[in-house]
Each structure stands twice: as C-alpha cells, then as structure tokens.
N, C-alpha and C. Protein backbone atom coordinates (compact mmCIF):
# COMPACT_ATOMS: atom_id res chain seq x y z
N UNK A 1 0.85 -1.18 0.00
CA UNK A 1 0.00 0.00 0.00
C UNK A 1 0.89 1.24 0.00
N UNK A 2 0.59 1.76 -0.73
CA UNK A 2 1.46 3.31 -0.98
C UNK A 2 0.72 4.69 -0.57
N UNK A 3 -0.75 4.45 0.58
CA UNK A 3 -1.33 5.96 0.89
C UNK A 3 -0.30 6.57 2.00
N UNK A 4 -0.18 7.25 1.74
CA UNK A 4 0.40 8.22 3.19
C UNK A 4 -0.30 9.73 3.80
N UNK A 5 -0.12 9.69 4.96
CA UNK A 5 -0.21 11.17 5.33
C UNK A 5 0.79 11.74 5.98
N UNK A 6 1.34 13.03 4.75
CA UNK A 6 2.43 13.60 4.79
C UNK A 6 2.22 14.74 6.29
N UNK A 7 3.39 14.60 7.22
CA UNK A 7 3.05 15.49 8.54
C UNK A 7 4.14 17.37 8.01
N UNK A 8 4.94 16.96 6.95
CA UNK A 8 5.33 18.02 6.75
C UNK A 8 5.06 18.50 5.19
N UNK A 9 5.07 19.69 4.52
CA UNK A 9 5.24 19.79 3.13
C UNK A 9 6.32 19.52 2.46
N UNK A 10 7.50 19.10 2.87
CA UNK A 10 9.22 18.41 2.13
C UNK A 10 8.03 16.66 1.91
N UNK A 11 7.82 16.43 2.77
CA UNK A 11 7.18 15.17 2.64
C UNK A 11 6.34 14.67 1.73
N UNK A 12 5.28 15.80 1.72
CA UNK A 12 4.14 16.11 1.00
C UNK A 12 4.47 16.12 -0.67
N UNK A 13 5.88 16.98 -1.10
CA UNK A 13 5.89 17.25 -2.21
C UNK A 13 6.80 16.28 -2.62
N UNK A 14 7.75 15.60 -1.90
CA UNK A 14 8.28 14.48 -2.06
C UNK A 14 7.69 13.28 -2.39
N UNK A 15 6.47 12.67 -1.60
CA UNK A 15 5.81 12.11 -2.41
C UNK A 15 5.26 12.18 -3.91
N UNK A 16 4.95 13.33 -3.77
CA UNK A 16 4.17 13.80 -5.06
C UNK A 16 5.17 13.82 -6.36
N UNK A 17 6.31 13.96 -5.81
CA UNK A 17 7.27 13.81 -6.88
C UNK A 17 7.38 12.76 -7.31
N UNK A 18 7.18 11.67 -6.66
CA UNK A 18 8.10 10.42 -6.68
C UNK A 18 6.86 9.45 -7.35
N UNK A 19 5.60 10.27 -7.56
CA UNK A 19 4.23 9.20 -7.40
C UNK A 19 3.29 10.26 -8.58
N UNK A 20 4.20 10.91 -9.50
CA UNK A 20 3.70 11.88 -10.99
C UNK A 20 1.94 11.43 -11.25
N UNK A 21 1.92 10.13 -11.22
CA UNK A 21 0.49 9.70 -11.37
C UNK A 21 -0.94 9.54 -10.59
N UNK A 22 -0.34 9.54 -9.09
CA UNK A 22 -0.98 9.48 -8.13
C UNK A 22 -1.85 10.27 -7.69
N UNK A 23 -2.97 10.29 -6.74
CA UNK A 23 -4.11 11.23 -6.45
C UNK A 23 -3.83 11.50 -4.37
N UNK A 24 -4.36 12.61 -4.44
CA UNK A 24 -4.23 13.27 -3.24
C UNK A 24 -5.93 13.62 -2.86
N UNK A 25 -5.87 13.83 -1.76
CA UNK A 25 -7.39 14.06 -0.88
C UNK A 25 -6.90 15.03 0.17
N UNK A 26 -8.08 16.38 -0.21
CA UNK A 26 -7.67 17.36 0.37
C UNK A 26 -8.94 17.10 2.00
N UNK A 27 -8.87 16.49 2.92
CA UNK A 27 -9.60 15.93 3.56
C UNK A 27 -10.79 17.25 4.03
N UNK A 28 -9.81 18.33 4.15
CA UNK A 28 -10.66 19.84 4.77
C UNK A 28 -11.67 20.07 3.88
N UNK A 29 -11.50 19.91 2.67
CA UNK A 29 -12.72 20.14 1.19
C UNK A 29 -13.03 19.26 1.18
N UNK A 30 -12.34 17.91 1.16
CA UNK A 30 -13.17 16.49 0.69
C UNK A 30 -12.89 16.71 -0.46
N UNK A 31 -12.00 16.99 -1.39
CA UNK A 31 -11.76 16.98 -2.58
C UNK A 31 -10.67 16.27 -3.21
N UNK A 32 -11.04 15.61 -4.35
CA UNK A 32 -10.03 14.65 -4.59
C UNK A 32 -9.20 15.51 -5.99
N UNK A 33 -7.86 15.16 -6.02
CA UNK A 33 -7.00 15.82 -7.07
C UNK A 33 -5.96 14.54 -7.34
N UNK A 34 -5.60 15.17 -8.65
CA UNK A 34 -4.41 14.82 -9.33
C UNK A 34 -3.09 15.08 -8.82
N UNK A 35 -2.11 14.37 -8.69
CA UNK A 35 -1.01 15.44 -8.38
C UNK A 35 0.06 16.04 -8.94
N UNK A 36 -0.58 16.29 -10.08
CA UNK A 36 0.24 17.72 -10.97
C UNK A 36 -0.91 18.45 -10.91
N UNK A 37 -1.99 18.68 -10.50
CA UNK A 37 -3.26 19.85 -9.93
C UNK A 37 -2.36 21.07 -9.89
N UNK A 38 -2.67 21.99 -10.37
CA UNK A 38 -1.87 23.02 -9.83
C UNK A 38 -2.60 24.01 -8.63
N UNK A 39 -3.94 23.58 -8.14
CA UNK A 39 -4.48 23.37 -6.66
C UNK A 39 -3.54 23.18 -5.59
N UNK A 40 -3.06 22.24 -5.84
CA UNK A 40 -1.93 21.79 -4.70
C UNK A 40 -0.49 21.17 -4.98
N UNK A 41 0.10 22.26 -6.19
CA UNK A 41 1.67 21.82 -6.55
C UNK A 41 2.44 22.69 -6.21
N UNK A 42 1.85 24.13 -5.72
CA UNK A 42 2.63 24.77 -5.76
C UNK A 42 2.38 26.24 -4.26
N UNK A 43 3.43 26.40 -3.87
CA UNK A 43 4.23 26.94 -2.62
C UNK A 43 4.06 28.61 -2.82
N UNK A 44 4.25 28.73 -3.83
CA UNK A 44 4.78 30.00 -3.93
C UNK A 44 4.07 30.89 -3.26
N UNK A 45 4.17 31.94 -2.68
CA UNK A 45 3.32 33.13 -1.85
C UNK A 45 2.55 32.78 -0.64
N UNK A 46 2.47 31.10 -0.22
CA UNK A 46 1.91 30.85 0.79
C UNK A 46 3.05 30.49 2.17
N UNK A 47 2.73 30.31 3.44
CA UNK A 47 3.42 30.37 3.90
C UNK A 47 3.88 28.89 4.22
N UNK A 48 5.05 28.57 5.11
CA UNK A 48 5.79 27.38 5.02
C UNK A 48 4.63 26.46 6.10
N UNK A 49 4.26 25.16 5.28
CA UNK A 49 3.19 24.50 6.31
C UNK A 49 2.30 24.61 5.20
N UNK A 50 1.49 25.11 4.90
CA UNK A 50 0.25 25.65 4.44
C UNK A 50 -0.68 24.20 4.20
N UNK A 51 0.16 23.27 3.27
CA UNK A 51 -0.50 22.31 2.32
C UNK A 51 -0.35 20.84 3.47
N UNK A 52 -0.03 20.78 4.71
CA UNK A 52 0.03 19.61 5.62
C UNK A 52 -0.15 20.60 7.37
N UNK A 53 0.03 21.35 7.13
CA UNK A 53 0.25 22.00 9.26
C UNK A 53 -0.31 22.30 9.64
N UNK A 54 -1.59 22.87 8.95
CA UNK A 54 -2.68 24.28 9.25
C UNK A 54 -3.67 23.58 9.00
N UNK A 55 -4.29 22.72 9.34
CA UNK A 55 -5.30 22.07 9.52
C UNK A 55 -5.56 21.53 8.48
N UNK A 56 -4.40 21.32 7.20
CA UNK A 56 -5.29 20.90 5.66
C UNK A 56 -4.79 19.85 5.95
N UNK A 57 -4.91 18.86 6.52
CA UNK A 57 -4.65 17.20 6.09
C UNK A 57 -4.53 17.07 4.69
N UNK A 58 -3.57 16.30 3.82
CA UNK A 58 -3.68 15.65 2.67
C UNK A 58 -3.77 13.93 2.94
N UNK A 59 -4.41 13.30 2.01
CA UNK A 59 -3.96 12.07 2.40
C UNK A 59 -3.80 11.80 0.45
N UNK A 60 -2.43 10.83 0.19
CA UNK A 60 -1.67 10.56 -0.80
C UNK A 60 -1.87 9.33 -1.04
N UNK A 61 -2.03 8.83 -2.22
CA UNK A 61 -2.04 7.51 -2.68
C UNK A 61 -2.15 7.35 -4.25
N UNK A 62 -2.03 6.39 -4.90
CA UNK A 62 -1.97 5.58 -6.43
C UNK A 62 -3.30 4.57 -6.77
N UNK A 63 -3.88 4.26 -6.00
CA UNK A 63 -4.99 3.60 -6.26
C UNK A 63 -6.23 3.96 -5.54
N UNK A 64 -7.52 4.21 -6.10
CA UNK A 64 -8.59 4.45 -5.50
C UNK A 64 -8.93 3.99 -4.17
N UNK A 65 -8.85 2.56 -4.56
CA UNK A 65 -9.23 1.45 -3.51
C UNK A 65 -8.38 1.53 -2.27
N UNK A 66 -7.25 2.19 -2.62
CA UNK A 66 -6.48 2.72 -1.10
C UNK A 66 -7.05 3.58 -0.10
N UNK A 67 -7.73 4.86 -0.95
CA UNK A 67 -8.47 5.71 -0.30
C UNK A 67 -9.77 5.34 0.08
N UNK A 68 -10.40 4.47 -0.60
CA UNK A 68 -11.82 4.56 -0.19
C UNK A 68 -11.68 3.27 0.61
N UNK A 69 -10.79 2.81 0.99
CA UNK A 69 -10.48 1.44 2.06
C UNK A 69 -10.13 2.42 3.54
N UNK A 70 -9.08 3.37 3.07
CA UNK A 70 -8.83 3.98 4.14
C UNK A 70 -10.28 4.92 4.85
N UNK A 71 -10.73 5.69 4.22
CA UNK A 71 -11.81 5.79 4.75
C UNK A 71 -12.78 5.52 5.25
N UNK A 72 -13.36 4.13 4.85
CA UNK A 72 -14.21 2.85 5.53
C UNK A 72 -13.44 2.52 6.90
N UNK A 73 -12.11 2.60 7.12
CA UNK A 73 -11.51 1.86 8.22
C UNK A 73 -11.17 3.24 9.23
N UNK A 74 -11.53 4.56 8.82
CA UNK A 74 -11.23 5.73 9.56
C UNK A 74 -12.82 5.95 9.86
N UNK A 75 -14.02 5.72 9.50
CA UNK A 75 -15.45 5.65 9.33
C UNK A 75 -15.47 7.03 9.21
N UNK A 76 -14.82 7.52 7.92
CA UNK A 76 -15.23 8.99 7.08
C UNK A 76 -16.20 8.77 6.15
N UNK A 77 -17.47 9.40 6.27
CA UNK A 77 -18.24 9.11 5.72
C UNK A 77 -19.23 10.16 4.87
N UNK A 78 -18.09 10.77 3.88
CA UNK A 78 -18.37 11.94 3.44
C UNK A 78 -18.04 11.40 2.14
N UNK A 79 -18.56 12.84 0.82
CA UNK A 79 -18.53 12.18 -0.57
C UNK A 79 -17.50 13.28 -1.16
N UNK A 80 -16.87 12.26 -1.69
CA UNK A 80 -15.71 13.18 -2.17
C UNK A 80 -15.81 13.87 -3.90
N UNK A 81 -15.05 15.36 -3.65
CA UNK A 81 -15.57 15.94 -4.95
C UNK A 81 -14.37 15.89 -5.70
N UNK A 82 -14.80 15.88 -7.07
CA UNK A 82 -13.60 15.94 -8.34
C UNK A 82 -12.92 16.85 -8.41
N UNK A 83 -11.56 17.52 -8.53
CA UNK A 83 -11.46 18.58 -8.43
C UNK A 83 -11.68 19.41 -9.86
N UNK A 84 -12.42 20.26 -10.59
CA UNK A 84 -13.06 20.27 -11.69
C UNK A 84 -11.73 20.89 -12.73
N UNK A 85 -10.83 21.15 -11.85
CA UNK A 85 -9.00 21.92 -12.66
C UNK A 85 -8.42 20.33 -13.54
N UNK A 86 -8.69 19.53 -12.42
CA UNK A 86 -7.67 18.50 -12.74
C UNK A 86 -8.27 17.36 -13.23
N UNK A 87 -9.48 17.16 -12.69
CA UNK A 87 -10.59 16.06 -13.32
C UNK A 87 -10.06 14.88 -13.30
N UNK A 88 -9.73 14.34 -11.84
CA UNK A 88 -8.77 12.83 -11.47
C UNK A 88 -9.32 11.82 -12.08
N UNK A 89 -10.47 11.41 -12.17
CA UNK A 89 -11.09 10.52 -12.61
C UNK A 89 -11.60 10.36 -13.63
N UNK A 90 -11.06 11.39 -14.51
CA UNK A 90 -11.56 11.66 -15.89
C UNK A 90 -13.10 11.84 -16.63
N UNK A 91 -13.89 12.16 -15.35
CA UNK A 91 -15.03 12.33 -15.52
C UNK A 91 -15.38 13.80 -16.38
N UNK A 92 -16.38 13.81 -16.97
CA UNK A 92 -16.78 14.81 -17.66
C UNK A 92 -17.24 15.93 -16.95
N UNK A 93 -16.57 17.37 -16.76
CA UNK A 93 -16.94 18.86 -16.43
C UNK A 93 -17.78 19.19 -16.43
C-alpha cells in the first residue's frame, strides 16, 4: 500500500514527486485531485506549512481502492468531490 499522510510539506511534495500519477485528498474540502493539480503543486506566496500543518490534512495515494479502504476503516463518511482543474477521474466537467 502506498497511501500516506504527509506530517510536513518536504514530505508532502516528495511524495508527489516520486508518485507523478498518483491522487491526493484534500480531507478539509473532501476533494479529490491529481497530483500535478496546480491546486496543490505549488508553494509559492503561501506560507511554510500551508498544504500539511494548518489544519489541511492531505492524504496521498496511487490507487482508488487505497483511499476509499482507508476511509471505511477511519469511518469517514463523506462524498468526495472531483477537483473540476484537474478532473482525477476523468469524468466529464
């Protein structure tokens, strides 16, 4: 299993580097992304923390079934939205 939850942003974007294909869950929105989203790739003008410290949980993973396993076993029971920039699931806009 490859989900993680990154506790710092070196972590955060390190994964994301290492996992070009993979999807992220912004848990505070309930929104699911891509991770080349440019929602959540990029640092610039925000402050250090922003995307893991300040209450935005991410949770990281490569397969659906990771996340929606992890959430059954955390009993989150919320519906998660597409992010409409990045369209993870390739669903139609």
């Amino acid at each position: 299993m490859s989900l993680l939850i990154p506790h710092t942003d070196k972590d955060y974007f390190g994964w994301m580097k290492k996992n070009p294909f993979g999807f992220v869950v912004n848990i505070k929105k309930q929104t699911l992304h891509r991770t080349n989203c440019p929602h959540i790739t990029s640092d610039v003008g925000f402050p250090k923390g922003i995307f893991t410290e300040m209450e935005n949980i991410k949770v990281c993973f490569n397969k659906m079934g990771e996340i929606q396993n992890w959430m059954v076993k955390k009993k989150m029971d919320f519906e998660l939205y597409e992010c409409r920039t990045c369209n993870p699931l390739g669903n139609k806009k």
